[in-house]
C-alpha atoms as a PDB file:
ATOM      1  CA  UNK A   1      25.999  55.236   8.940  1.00  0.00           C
ATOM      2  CA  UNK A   2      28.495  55.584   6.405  1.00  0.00           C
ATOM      3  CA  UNK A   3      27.525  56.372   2.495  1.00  0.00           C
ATOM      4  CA  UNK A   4      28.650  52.728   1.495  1.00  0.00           C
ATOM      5  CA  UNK A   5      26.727  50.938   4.766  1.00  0.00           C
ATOM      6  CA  UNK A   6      23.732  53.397   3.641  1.00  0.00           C
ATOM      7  CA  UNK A   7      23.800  52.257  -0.030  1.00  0.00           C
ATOM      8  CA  UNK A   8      23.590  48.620   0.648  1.00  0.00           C
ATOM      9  CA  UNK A   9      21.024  49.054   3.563  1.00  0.00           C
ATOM     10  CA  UNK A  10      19.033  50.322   0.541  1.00  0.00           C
ATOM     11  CA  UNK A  11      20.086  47.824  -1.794  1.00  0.00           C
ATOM     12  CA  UNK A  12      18.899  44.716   0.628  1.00  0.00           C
ATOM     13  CA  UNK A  13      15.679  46.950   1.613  1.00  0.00           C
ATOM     14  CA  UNK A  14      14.627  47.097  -2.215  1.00  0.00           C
ATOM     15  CA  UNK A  15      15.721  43.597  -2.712  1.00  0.00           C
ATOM     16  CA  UNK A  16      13.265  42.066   0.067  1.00  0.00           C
ATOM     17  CA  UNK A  17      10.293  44.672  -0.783  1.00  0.00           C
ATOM     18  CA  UNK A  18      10.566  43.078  -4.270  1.00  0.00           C
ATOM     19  CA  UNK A  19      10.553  39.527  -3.512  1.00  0.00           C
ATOM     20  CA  UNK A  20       7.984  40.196  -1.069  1.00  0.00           C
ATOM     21  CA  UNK A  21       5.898  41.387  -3.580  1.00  0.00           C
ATOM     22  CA  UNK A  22       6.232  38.264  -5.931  1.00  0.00           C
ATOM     23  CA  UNK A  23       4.953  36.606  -2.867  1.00  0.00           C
ATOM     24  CA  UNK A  24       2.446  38.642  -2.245  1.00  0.00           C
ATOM     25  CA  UNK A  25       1.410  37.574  -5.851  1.00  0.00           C
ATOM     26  CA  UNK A  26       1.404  33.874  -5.283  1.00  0.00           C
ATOM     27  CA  UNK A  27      -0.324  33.615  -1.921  1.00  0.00           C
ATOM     28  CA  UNK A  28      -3.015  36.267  -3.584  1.00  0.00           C
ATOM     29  CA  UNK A  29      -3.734  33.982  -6.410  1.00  0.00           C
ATOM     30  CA  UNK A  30      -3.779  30.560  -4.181  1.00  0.00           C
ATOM     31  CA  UNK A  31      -5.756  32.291  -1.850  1.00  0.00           C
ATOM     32  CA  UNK A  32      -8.635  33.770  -4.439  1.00  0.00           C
ATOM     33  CA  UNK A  33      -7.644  36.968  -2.623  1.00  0.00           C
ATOM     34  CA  UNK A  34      -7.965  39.533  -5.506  1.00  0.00           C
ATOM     35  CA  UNK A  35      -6.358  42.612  -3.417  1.00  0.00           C
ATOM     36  CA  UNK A  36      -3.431  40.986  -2.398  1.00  0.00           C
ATOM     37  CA  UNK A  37      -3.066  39.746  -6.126  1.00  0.00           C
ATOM     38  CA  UNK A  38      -3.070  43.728  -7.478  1.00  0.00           C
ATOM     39  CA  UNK A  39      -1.228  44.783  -4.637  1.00  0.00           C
ATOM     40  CA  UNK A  40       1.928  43.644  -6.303  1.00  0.00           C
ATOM     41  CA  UNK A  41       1.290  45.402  -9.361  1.00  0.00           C
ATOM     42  CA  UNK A  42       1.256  49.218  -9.757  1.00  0.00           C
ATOM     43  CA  UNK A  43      -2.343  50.019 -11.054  1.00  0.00           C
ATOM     44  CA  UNK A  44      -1.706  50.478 -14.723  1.00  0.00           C
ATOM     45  CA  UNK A  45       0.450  47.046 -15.186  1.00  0.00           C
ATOM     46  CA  UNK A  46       0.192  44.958 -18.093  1.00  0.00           C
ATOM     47  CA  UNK A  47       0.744  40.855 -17.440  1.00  0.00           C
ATOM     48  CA  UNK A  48       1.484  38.645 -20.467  1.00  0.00           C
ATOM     49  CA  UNK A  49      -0.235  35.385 -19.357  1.00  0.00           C
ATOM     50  CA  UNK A  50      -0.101  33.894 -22.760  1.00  0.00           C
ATOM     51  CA  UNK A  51      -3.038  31.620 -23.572  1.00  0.00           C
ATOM     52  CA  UNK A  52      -4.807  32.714 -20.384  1.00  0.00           C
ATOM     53  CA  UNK A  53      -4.700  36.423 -20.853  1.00  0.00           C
ATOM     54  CA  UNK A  54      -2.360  39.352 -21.599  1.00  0.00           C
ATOM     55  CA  UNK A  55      -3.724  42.849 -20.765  1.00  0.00           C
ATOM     56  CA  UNK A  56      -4.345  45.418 -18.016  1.00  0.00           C
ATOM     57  CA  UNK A  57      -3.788  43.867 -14.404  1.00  0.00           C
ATOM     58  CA  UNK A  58      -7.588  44.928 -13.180  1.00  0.00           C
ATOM     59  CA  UNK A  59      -8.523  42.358 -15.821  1.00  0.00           C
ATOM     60  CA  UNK A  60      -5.834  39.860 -15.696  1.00  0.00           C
ATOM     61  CA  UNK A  61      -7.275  39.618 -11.971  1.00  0.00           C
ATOM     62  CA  UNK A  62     -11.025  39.148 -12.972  1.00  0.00           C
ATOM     63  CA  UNK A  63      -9.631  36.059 -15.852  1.00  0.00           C
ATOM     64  CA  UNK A  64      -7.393  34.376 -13.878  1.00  0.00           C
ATOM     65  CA  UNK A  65      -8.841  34.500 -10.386  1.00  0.00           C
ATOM     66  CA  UNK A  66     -12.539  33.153 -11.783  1.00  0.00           C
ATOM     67  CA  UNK A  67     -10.420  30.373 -13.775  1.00  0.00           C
ATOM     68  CA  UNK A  68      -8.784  28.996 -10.670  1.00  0.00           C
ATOM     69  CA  UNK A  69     -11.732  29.298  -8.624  1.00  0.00           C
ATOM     70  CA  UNK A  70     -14.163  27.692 -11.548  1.00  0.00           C
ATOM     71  CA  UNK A  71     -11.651  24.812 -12.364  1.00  0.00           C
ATOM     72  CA  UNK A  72      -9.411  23.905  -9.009  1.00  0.00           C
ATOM     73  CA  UNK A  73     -10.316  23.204  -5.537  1.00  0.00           C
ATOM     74  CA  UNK A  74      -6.442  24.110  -4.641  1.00  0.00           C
ATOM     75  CA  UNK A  75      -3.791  26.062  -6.109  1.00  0.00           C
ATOM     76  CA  UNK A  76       0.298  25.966  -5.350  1.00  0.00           C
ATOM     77  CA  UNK A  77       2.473  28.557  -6.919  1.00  0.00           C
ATOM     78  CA  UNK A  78       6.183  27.937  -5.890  1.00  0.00           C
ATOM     79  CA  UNK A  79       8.934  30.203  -6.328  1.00  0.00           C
ATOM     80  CA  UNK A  80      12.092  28.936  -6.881  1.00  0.00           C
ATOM     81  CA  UNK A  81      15.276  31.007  -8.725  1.00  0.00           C
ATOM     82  CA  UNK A  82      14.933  34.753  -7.972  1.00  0.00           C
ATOM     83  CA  UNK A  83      17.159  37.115  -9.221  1.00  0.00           C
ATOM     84  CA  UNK A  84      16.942  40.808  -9.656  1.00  0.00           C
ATOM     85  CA  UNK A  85      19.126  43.465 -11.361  1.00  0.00           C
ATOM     86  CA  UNK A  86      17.998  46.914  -9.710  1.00  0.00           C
ATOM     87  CA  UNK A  87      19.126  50.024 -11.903  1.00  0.00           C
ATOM     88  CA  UNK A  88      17.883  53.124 -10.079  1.00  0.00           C
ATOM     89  CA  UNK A  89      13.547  52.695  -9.361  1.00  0.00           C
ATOM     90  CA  UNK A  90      13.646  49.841 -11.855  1.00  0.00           C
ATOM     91  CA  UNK A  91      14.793  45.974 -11.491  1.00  0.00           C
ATOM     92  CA  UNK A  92      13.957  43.690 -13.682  1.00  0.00           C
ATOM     93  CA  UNK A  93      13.750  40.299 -11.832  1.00  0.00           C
ATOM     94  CA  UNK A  94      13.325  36.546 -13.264  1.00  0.00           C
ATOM     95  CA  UNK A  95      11.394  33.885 -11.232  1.00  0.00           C
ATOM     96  CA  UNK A  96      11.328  30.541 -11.440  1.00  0.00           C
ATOM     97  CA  UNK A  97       7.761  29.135 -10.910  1.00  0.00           C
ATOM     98  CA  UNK A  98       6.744  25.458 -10.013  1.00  0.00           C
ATOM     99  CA  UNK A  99       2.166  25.249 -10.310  1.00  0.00           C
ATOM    100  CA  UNK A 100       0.212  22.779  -9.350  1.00  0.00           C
ATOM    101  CA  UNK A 101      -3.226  22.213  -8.570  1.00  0.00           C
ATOM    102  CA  UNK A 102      -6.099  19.886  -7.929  1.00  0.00           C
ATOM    103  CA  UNK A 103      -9.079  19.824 -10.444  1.00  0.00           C
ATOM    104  CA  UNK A 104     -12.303  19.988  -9.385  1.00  0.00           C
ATOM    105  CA  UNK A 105     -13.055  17.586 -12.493  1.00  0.00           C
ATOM    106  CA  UNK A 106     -10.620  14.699 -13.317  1.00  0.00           C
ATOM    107  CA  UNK A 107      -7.730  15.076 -14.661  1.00  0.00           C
ATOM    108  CA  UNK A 108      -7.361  15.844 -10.836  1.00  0.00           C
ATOM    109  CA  UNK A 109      -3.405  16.930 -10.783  1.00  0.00           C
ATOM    110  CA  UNK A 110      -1.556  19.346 -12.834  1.00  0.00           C
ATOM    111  CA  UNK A 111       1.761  20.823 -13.160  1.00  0.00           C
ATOM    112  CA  UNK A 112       3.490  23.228 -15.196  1.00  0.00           C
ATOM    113  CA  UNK A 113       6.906  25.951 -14.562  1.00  0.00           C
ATOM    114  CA  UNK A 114       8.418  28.265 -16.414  1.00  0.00           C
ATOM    115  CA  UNK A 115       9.560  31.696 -14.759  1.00  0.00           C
ATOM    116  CA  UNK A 116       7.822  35.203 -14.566  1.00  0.00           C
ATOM    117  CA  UNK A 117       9.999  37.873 -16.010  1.00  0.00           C
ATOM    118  CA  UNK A 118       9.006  41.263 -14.453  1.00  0.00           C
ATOM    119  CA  UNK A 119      10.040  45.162 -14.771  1.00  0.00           C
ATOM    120  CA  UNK A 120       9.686  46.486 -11.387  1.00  0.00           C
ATOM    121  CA  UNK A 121       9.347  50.308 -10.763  1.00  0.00           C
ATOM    122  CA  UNK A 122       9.489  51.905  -7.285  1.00  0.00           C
ATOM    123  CA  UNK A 123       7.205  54.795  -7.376  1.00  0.00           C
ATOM    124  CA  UNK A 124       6.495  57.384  -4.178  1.00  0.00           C
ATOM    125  CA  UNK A 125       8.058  54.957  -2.600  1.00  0.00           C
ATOM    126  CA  UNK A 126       6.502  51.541  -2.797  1.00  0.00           C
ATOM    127  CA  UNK A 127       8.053  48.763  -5.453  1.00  0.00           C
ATOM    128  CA  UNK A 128       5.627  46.874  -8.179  1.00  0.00           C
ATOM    129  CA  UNK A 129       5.473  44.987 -11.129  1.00  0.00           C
ATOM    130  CA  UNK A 130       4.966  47.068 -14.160  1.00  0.00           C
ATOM    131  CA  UNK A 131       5.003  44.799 -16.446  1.00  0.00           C
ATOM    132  CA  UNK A 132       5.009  40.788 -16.251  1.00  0.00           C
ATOM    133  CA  UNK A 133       5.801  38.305 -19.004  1.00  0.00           C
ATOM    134  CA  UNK A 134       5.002  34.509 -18.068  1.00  0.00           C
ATOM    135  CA  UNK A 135       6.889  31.924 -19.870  1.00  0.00           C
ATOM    136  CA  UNK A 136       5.672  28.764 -19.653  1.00  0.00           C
ATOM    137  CA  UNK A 137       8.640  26.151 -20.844  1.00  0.00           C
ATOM    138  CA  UNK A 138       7.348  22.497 -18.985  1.00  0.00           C
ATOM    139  CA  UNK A 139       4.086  21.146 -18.465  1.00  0.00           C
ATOM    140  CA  UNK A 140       2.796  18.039 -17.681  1.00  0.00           C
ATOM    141  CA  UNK A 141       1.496  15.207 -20.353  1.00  0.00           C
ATOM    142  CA  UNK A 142      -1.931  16.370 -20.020  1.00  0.00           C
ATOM    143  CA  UNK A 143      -1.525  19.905 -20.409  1.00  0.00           C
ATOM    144  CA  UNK A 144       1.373  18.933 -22.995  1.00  0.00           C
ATOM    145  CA  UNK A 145       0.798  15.769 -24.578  1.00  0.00           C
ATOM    146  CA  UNK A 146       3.171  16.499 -27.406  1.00  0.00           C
ATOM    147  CA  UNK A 147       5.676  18.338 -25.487  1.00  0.00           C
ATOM    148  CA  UNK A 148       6.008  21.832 -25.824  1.00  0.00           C
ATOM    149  CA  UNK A 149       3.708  22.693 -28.309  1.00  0.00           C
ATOM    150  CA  UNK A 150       0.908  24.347 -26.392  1.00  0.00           C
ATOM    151  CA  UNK A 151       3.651  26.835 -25.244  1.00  0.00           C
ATOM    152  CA  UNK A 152       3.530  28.892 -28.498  1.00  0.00           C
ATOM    153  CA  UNK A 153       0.342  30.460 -27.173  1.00  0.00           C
ATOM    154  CA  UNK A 154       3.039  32.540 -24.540  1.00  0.00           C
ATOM    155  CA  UNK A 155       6.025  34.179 -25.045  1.00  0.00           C
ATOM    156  CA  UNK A 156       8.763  31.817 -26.195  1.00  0.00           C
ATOM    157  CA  UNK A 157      12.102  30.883 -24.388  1.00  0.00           C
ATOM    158  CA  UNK A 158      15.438  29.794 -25.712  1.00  0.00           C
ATOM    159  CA  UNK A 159      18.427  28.716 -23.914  1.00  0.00           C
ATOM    160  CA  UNK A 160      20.394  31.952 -25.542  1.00  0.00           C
ATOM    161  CA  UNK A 161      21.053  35.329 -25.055  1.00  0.00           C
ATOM    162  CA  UNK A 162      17.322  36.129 -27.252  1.00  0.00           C
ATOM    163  CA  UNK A 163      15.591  34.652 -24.095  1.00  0.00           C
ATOM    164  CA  UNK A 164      13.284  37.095 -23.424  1.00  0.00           C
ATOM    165  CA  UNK A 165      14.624  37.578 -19.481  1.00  0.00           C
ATOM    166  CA  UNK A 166      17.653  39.400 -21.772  1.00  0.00           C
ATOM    167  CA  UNK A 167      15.088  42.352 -22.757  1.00  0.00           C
ATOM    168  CA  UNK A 168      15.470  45.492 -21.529  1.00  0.00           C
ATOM    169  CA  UNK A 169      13.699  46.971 -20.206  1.00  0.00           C
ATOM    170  CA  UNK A 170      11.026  44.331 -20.436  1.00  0.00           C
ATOM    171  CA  UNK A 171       7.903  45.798 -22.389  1.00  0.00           C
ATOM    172  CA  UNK A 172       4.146  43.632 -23.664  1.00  0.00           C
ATOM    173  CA  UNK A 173       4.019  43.973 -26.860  1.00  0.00           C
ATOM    174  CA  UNK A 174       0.397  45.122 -27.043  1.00  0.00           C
ATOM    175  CA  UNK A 175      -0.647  43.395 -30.225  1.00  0.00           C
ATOM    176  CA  UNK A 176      -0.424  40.532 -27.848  1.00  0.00           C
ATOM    177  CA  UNK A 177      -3.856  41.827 -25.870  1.00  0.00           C
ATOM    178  CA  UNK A 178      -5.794  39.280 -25.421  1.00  0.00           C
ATOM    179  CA  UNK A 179      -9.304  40.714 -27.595  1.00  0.00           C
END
């Protein structure tokens, strides 16, 4: 194989392995599967969750996992747009995300999307998320009876270039941990 045929082999090989692991993330957290979930972060990520949590992944899992399993009987998380800018053993990558879920308590249905804006690193080999913002930017009229304003409680988007998905490289600011 040629150096060019070699460099986009690697190129579409990195491409899938890091989608894959955005999947990996969504059927972890709709299945309550909690080693799945971590298995698409590298063990010392940090995920900005907003309102629900922002810290170290080992306790994002622990929040978010007993949430969904305390408060829905079923979980869908949908990925949509995917795009990813690799640099090296980094990509950043922004994800479109369409949740829903039933309620075990009425209201029964909920929906919200926004996108997940991760810094990937590929380290001894294997690709993860590093870091993960999640911006919430719809929700439905029960989660956001007056529109957008429960969304100041994540990281805000614009429809500009100070989007956040412009950062890099993508870093939590850690006065955001939740306490």
């Amino acid at each position: 194989m040629d150096a060019e045929a070699a460099a986009i082999a690697r190129e579409m090989k990195d491409r899938h392995e890091i989608y894959d692991c955005v999947m990996r993330y969504c059927r972890g957290i709709d299945r309550l599967d909690r080693a799945l979930l971590l298995s698409a972060y590298h063990p010392d990520a940090i995920d900005d969750h907003g309102s629900t949590f922002v810290g170290p992944v080992t306790e994002f899992a622990e929040v978010v996992l007993k949430m969904h399993e305390t408060y829905q009987e079923f979980t869908q998380h949908h990925i949509t747009n995917h795009r990813c800018e690799l640099d090296g053993d980094v990509a950043h990558t922004e994800s479109y995300y369409l949740f829903r879920c039933l309620n075990r308590a009425p209201p029964w249905y909920n929906i919200s999307s926004g996108r997940y804006l991760d810094r990937f690193e590929k380290r001894e080999g294997r690709w993860a998320i590093a870091e993960r913002v999640c911006v919430v930017e719809v929700r439905d009229e029960i989660w956001g009876p007056d529109g957008n304003a429960g969304n100041s409680a994540y990281v805000p988007a614009t429809r500009g270039r100070d989007d956040p998905s412009y950062t890099r490289p993508l870093t939590i600011d850690r006065a955001r941990f939740t306490a």
